[in-house]
PDB file of N, CA and C in Angstrom:
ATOM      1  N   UNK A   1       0.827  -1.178   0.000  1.00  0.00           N
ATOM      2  CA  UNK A   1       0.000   0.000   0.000  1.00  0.00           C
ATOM      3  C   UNK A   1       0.877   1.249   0.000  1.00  0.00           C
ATOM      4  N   UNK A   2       0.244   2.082  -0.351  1.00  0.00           N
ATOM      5  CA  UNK A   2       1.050   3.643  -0.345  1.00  0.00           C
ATOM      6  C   UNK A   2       1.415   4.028   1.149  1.00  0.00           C
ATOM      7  N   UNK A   3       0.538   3.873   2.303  1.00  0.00           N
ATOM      8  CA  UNK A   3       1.098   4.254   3.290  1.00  0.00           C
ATOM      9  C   UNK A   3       2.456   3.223   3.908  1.00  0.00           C
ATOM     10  N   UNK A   4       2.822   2.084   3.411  1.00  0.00           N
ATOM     11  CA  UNK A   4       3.531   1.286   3.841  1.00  0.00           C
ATOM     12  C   UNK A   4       4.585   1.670   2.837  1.00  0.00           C
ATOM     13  N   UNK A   5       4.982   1.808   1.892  1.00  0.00           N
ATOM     14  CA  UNK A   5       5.948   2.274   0.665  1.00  0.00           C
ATOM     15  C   UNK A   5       6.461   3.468   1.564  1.00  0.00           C
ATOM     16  N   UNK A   6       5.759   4.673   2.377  1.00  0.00           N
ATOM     17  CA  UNK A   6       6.103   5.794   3.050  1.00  0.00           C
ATOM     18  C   UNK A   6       6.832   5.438   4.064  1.00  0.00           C
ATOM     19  N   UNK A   7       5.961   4.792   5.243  1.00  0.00           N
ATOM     20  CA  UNK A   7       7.016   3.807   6.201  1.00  0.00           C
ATOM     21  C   UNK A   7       8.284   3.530   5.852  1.00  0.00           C
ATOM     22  N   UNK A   8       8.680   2.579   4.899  1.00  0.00           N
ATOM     23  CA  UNK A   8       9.550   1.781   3.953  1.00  0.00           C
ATOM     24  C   UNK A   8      10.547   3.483   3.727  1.00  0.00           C
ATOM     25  N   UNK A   9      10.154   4.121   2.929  1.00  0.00           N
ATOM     26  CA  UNK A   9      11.170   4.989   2.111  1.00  0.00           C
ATOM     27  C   UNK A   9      11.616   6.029   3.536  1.00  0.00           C
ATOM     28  N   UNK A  10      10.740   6.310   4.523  1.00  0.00           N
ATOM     29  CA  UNK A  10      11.534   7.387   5.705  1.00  0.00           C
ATOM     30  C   UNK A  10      12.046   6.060   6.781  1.00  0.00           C
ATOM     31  N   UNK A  11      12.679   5.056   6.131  1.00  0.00           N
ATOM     32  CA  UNK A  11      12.651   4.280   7.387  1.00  0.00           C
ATOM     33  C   UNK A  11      14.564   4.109   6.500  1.00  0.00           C
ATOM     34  N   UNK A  12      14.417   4.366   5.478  1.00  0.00           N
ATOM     35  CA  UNK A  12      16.279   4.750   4.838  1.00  0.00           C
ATOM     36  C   UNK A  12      16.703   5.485   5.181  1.00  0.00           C
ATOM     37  N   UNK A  13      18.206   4.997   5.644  1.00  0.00           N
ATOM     38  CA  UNK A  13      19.333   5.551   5.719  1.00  0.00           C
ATOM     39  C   UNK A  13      19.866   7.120   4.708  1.00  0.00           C
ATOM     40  N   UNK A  14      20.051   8.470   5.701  1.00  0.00           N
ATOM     41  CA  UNK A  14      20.235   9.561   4.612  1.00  0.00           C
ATOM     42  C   UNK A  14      21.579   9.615   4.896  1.00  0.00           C
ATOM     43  N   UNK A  15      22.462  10.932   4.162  1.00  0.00           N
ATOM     44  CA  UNK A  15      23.356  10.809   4.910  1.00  0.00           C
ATOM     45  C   UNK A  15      24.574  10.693   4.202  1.00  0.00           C
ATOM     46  N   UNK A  16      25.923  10.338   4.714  1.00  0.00           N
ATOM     47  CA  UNK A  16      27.147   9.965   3.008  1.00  0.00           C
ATOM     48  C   UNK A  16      27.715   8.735   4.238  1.00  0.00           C
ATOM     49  N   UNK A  17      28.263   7.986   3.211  1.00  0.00           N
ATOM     50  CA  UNK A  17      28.876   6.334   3.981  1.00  0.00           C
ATOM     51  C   UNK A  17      29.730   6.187   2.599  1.00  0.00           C
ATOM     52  N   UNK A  18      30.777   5.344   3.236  1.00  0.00           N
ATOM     53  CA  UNK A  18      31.808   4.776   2.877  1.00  0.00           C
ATOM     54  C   UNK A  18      31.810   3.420   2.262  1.00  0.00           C
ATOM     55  N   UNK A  19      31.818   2.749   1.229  1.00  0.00           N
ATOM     56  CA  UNK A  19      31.559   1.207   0.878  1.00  0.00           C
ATOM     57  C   UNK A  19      32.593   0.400   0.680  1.00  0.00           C
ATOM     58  N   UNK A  20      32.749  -0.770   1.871  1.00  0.00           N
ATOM     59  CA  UNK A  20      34.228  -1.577   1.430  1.00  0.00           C
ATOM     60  C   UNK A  20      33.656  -2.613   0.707  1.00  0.00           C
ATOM     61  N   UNK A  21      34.744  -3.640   0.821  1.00  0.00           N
ATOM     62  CA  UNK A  21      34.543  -4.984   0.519  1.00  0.00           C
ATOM     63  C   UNK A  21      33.811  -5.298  -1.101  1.00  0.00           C
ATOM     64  N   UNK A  22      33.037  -6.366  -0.813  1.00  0.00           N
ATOM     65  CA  UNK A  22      32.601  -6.406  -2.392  1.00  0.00           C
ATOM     66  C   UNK A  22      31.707  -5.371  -2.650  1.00  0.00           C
ATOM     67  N   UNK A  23      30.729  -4.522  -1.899  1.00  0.00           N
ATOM     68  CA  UNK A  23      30.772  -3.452  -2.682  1.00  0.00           C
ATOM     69  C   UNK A  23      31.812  -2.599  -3.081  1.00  0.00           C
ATOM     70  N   UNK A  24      32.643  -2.571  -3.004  1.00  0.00           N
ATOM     71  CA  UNK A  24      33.796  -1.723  -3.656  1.00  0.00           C
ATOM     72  C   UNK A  24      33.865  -2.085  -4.898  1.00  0.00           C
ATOM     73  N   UNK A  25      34.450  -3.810  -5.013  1.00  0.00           N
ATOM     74  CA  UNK A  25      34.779  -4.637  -6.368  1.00  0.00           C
ATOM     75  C   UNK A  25      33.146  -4.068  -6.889  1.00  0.00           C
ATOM     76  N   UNK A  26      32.062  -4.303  -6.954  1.00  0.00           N
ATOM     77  CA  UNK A  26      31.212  -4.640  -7.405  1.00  0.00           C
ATOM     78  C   UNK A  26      31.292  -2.726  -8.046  1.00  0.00           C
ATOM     79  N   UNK A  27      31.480  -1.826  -7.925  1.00  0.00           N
ATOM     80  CA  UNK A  27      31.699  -0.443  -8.193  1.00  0.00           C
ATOM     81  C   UNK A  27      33.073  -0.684  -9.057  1.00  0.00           C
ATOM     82  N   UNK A  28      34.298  -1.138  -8.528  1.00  0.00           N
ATOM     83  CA  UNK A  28      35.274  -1.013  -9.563  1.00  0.00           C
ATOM     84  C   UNK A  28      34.957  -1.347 -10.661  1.00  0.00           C
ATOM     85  N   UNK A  29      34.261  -2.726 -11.035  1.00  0.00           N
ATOM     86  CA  UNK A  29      34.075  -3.116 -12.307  1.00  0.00           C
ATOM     87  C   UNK A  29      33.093  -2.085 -13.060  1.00  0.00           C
ATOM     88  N   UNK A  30      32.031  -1.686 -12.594  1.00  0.00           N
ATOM     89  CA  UNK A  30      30.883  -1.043 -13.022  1.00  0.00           C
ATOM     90  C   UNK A  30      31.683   0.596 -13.474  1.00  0.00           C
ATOM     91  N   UNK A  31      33.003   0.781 -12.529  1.00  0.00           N
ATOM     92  CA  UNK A  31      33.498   1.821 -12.860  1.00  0.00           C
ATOM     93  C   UNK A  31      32.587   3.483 -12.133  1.00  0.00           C
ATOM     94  N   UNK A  32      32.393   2.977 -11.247  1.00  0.00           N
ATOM     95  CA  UNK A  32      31.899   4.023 -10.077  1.00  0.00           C
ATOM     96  C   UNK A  32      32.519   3.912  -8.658  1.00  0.00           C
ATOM     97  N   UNK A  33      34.070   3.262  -8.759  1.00  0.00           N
ATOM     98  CA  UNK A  33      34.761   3.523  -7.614  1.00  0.00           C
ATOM     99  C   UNK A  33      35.275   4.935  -7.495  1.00  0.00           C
ATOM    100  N   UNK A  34      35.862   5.110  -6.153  1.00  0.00           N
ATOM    101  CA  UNK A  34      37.170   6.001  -5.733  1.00  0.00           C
ATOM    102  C   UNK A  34      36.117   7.498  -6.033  1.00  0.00           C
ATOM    103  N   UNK A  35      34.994   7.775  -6.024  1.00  0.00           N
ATOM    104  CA  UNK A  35      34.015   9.037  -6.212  1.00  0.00           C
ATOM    105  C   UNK A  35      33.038   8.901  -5.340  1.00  0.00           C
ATOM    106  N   UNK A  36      32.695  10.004  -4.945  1.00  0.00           N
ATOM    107  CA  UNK A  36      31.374  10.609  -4.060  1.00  0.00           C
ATOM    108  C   UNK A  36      30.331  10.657  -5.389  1.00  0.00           C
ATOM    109  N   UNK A  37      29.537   9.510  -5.003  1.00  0.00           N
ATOM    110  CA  UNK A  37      27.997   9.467  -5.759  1.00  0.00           C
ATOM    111  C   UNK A  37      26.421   9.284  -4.832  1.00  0.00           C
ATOM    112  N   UNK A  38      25.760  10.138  -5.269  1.00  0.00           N
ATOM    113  CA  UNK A  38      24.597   9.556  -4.774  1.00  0.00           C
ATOM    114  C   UNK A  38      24.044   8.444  -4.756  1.00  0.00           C
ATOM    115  N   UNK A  39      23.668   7.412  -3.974  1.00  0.00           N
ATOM    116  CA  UNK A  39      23.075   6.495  -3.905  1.00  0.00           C
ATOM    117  C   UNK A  39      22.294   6.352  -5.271  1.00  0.00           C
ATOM    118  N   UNK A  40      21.249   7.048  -5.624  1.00  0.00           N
ATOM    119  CA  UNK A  40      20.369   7.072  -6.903  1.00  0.00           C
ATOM    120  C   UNK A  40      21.519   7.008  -8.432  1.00  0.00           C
ATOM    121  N   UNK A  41      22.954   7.728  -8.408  1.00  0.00           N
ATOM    122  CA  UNK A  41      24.182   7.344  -9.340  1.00  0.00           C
ATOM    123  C   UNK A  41      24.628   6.185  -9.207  1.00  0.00           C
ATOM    124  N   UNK A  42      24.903   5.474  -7.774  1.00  0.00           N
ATOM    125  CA  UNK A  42      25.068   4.436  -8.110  1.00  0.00           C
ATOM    126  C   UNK A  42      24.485   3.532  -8.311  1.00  0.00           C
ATOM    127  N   UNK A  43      23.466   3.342  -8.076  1.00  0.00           N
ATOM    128  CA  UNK A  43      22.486   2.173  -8.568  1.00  0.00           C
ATOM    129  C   UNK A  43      22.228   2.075 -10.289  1.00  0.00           C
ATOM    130  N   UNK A  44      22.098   3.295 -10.313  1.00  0.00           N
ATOM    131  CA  UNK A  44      22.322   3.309 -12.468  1.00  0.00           C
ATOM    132  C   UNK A  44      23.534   2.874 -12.727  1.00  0.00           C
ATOM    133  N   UNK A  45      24.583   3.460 -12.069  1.00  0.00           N
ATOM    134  CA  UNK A  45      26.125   2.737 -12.535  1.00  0.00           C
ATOM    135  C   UNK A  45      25.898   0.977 -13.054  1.00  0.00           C
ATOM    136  N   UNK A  46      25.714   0.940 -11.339  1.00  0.00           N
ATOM    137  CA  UNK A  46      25.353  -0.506 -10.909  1.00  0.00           C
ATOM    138  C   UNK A  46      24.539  -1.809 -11.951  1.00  0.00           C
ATOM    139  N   UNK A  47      23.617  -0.987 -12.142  1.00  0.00           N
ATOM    140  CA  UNK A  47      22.106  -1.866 -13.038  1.00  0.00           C
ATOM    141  C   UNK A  47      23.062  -1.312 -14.800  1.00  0.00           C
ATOM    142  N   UNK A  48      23.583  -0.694 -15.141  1.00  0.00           N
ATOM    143  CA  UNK A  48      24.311  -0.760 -16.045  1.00  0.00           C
ATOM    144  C   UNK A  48      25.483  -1.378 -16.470  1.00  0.00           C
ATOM    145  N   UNK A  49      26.139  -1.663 -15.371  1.00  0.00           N
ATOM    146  CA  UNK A  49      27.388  -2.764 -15.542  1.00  0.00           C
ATOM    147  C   UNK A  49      26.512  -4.268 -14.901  1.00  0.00           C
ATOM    148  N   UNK A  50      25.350  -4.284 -14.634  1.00  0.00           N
ATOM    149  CA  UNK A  50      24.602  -5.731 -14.677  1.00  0.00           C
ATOM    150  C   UNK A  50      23.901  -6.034 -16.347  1.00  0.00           C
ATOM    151  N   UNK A  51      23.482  -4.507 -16.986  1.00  0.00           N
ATOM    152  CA  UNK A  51      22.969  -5.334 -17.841  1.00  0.00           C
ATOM    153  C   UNK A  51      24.089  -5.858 -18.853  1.00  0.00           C
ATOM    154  N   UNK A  52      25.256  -4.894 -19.043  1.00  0.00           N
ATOM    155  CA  UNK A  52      26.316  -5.448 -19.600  1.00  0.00           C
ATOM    156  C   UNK A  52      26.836  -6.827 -19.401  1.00  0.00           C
ATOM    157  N   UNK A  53      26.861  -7.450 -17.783  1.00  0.00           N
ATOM    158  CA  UNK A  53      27.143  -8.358 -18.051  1.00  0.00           C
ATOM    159  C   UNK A  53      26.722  -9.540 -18.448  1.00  0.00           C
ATOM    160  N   UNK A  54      25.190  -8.963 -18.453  1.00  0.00           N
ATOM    161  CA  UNK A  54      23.852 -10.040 -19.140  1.00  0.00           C
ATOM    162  C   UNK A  54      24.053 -10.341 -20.547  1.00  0.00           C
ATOM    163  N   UNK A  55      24.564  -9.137 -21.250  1.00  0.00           N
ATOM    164  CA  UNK A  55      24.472  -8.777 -22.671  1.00  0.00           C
ATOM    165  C   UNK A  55      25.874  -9.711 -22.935  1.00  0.00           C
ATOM    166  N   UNK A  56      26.963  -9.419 -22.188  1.00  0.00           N
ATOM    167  CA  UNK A  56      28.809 -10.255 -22.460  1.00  0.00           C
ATOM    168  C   UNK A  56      27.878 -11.872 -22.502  1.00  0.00           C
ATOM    169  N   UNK A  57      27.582 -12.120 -21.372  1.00  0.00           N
ATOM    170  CA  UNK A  57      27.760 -13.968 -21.024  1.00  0.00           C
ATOM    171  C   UNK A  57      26.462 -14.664 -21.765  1.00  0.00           C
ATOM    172  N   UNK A  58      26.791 -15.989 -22.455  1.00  0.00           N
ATOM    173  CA  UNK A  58      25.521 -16.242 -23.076  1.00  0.00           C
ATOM    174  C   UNK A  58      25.514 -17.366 -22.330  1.00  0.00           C
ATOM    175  N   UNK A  59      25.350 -17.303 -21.161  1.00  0.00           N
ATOM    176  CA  UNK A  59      25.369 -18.250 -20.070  1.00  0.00           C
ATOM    177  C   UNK A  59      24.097 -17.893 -19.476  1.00  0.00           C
ATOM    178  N   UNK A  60      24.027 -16.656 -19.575  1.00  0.00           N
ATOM    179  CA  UNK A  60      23.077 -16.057 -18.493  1.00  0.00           C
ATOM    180  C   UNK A  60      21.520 -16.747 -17.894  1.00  0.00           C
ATOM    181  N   UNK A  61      20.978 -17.585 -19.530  1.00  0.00           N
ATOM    182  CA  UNK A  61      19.847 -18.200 -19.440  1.00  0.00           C
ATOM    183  C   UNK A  61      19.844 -19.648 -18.387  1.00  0.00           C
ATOM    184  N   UNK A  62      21.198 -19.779 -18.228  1.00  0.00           N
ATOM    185  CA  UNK A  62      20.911 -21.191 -17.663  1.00  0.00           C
ATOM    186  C   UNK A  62      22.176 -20.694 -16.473  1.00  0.00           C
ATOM    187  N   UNK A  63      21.509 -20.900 -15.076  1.00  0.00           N
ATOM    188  CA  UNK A  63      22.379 -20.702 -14.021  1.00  0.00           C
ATOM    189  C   UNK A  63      23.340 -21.193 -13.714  1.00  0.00           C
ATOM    190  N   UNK A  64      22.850 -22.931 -13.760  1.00  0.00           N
ATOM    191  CA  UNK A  64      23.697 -23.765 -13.630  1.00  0.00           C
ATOM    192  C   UNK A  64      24.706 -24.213 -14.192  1.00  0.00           C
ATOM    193  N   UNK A  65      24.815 -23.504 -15.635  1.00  0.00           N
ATOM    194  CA  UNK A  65      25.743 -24.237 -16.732  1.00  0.00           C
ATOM    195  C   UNK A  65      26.599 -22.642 -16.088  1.00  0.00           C
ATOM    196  N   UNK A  66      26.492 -21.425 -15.980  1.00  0.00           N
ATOM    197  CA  UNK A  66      26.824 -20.742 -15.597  1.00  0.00           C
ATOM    198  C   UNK A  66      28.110 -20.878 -14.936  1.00  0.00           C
ATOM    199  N   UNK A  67      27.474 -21.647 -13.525  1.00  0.00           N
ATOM    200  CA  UNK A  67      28.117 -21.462 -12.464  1.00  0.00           C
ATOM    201  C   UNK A  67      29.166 -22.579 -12.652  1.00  0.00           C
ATOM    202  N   UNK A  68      28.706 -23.132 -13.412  1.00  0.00           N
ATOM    203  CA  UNK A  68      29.547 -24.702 -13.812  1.00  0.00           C
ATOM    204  C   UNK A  68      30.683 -24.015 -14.307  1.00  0.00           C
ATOM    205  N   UNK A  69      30.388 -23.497 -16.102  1.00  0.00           N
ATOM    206  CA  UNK A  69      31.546 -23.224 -16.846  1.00  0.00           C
ATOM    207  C   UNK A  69      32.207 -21.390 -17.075  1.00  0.00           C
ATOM    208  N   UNK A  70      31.410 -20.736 -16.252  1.00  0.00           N
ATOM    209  CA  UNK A  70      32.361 -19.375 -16.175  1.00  0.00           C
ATOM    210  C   UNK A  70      31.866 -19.094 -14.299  1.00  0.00           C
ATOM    211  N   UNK A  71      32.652 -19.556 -13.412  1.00  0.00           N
ATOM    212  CA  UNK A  71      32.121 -19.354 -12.130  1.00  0.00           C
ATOM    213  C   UNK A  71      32.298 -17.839 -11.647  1.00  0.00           C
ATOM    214  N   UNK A  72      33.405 -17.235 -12.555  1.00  0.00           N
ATOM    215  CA  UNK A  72      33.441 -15.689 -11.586  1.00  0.00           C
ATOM    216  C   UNK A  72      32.822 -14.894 -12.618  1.00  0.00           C
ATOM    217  N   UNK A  73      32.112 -15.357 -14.010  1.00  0.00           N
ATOM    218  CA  UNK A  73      31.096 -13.929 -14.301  1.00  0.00           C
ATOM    219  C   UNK A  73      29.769 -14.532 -13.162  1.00  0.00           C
ATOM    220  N   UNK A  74      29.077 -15.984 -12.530  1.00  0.00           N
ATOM    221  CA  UNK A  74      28.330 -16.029 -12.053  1.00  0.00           C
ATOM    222  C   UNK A  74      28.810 -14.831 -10.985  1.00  0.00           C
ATOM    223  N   UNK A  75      29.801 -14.962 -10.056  1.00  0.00           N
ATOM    224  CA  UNK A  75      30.161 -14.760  -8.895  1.00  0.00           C
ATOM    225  C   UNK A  75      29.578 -12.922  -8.954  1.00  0.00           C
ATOM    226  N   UNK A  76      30.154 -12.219  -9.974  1.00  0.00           N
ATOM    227  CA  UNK A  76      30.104 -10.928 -10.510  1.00  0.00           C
ATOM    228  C   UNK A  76      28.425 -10.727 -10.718  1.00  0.00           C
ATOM    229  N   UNK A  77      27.817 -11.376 -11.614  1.00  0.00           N
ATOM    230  CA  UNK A  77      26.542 -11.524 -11.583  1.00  0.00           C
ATOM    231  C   UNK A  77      25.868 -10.940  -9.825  1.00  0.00           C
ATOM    232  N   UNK A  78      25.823 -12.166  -9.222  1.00  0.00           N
ATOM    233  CA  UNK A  78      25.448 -12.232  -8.101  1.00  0.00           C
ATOM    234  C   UNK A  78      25.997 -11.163  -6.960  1.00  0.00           C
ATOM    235  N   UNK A  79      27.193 -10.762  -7.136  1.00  0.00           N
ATOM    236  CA  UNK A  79      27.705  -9.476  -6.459  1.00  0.00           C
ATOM    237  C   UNK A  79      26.673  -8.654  -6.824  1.00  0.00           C
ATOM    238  N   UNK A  80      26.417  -8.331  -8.079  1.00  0.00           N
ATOM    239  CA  UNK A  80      25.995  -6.771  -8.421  1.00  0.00           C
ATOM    240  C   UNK A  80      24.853  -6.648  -7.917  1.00  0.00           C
ATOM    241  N   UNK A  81      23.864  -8.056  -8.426  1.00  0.00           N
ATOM    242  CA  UNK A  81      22.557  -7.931  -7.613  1.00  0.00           C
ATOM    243  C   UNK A  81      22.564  -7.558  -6.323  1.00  0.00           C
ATOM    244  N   UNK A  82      23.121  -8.194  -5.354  1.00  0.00           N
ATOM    245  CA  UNK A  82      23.304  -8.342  -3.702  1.00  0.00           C
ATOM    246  C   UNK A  82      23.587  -6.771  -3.709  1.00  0.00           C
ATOM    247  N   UNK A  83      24.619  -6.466  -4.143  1.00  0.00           N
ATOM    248  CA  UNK A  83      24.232  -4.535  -3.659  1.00  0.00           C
ATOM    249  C   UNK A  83      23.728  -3.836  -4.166  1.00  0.00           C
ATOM    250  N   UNK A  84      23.155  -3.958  -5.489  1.00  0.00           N
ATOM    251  CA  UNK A  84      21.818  -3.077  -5.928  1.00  0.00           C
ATOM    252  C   UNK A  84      21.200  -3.225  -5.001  1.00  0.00           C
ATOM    253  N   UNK A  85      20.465  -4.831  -4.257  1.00  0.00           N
ATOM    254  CA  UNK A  85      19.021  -4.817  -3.952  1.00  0.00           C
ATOM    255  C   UNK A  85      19.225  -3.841  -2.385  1.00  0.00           C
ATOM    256  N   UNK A  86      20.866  -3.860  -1.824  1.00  0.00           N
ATOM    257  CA  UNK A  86      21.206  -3.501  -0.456  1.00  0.00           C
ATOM    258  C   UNK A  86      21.300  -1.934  -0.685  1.00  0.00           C
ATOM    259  N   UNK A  87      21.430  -1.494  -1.550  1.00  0.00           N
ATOM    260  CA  UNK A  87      21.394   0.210  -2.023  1.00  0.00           C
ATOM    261  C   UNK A  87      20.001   0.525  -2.248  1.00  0.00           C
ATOM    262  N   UNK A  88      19.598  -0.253  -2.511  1.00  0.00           N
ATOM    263  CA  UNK A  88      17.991  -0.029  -2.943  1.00  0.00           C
ATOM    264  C   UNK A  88      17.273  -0.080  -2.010  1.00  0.00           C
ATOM    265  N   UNK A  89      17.691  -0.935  -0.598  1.00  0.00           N
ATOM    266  CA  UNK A  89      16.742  -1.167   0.337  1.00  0.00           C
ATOM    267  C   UNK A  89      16.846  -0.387   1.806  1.00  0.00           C
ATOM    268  N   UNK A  90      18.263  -0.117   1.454  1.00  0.00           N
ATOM    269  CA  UNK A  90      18.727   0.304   2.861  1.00  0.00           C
ATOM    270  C   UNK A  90      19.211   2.464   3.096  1.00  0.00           C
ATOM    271  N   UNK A  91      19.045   2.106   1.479  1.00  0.00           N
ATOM    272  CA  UNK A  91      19.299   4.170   1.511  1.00  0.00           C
ATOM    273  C   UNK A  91      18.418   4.655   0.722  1.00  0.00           C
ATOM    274  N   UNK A  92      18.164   6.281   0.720  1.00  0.00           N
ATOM    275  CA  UNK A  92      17.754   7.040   0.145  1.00  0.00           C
ATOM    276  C   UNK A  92      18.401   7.406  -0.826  1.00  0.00           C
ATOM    277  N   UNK A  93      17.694   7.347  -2.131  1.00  0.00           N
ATOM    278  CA  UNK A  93      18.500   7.862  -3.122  1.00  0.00           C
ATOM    279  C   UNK A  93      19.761   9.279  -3.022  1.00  0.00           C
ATOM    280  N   UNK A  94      19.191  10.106  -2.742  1.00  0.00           N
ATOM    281  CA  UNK A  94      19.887  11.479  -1.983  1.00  0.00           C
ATOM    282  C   UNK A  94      21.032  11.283  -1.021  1.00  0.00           C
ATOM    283  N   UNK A  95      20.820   9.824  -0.519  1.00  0.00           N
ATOM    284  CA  UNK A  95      22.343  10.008   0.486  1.00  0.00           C
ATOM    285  C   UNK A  95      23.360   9.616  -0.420  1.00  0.00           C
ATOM    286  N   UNK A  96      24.933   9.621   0.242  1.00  0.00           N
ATOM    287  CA  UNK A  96      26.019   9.897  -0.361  1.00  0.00           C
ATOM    288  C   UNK A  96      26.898   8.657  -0.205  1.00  0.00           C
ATOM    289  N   UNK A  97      27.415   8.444  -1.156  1.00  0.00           N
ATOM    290  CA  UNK A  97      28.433   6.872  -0.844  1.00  0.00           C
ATOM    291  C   UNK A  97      29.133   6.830  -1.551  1.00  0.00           C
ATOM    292  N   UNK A  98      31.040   6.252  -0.876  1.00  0.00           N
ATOM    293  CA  UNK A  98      32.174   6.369  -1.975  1.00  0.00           C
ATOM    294  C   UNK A  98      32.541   5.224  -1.462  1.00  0.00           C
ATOM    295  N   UNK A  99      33.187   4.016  -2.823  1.00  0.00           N
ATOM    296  CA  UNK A  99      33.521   2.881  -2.702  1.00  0.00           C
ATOM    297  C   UNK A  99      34.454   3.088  -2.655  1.00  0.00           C
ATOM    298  N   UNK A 100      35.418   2.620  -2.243  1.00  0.00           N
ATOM    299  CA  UNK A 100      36.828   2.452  -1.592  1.00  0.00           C
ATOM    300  C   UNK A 100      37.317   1.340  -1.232  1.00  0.00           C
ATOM    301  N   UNK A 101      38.901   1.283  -1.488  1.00  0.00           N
ATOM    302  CA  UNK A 101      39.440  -0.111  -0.813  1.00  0.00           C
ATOM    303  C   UNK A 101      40.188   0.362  -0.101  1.00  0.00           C
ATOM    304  N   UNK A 102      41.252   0.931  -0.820  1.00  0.00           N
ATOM    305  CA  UNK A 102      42.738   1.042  -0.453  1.00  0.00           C
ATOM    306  C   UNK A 102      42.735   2.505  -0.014  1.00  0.00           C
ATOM    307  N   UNK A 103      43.161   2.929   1.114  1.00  0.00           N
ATOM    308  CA  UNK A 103      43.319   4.432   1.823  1.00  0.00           C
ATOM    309  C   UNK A 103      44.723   4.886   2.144  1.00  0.00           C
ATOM    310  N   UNK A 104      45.055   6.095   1.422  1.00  0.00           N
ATOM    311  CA  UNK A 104      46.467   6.539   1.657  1.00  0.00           C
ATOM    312  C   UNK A 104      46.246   7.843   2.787  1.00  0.00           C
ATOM    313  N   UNK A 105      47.014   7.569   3.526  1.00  0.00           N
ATOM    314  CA  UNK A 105      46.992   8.627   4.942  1.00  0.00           C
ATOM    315  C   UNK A 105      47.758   9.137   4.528  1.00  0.00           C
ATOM    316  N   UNK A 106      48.116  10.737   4.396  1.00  0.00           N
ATOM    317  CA  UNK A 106      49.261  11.279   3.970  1.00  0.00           C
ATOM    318  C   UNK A 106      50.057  11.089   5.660  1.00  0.00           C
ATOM    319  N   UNK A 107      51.187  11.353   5.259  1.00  0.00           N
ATOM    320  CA  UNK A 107      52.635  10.942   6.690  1.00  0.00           C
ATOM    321  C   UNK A 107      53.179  12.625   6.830  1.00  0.00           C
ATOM    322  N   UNK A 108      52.841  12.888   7.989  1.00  0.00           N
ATOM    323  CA  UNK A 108      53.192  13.985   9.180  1.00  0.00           C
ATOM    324  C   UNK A 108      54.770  14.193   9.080  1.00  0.00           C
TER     325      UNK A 108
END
């Protein structure tokens, strides 16, 4: 219902955050690392380096032969989803997020 979608959308995270781990990889490939993007930028990044990799693998129709004979486009596959659906569920488009791995401290 509409009043539960309202619940749902003021019940996200606003705000700017930092993204390690496989969200990072899952941004390097898509090519929206190491930048301050809005949540709502990265999810287009995101759903754009998924449909690409739908469009590369002609695996895509069958999971299992997938996972059988190219296991890290499955693996990549399944990354991208897992943090779309976690960007999608857990922030507001408007908040702020930079993927990151590696951090250089400048030396005093």
């Amino acid at each position: 219902s509409e009043a539960l979608s309202e619940v749902e959308e003021s019940s996200k995270l606003s705000g700017s955050y930092v993204a390690i781990s496989t969200t990072y990889w899952v941004a390097r490939f898509a090519g929206i690392s190491s930048r301050l993007l809005t949540v709502a930028e990265a999810k287009e990044g995101i759903r754009r380096y998924h449909d690409k990799l739908l469009q590369e693998s002609p695996l895509t129709a069958d999971w299992r032969k997938m996972i059988e004979e190219n296991p890290k486009d499955a693996e990549k596959l399944s990354s991208n989803i897992v943090v779309d659906v976690v960007l999608d569920r857990m922030f507001r488009d408007d908040a702020e997020i930079y993927f990151e791995r590696q951090w250089k401290v400048p030396s005093t």
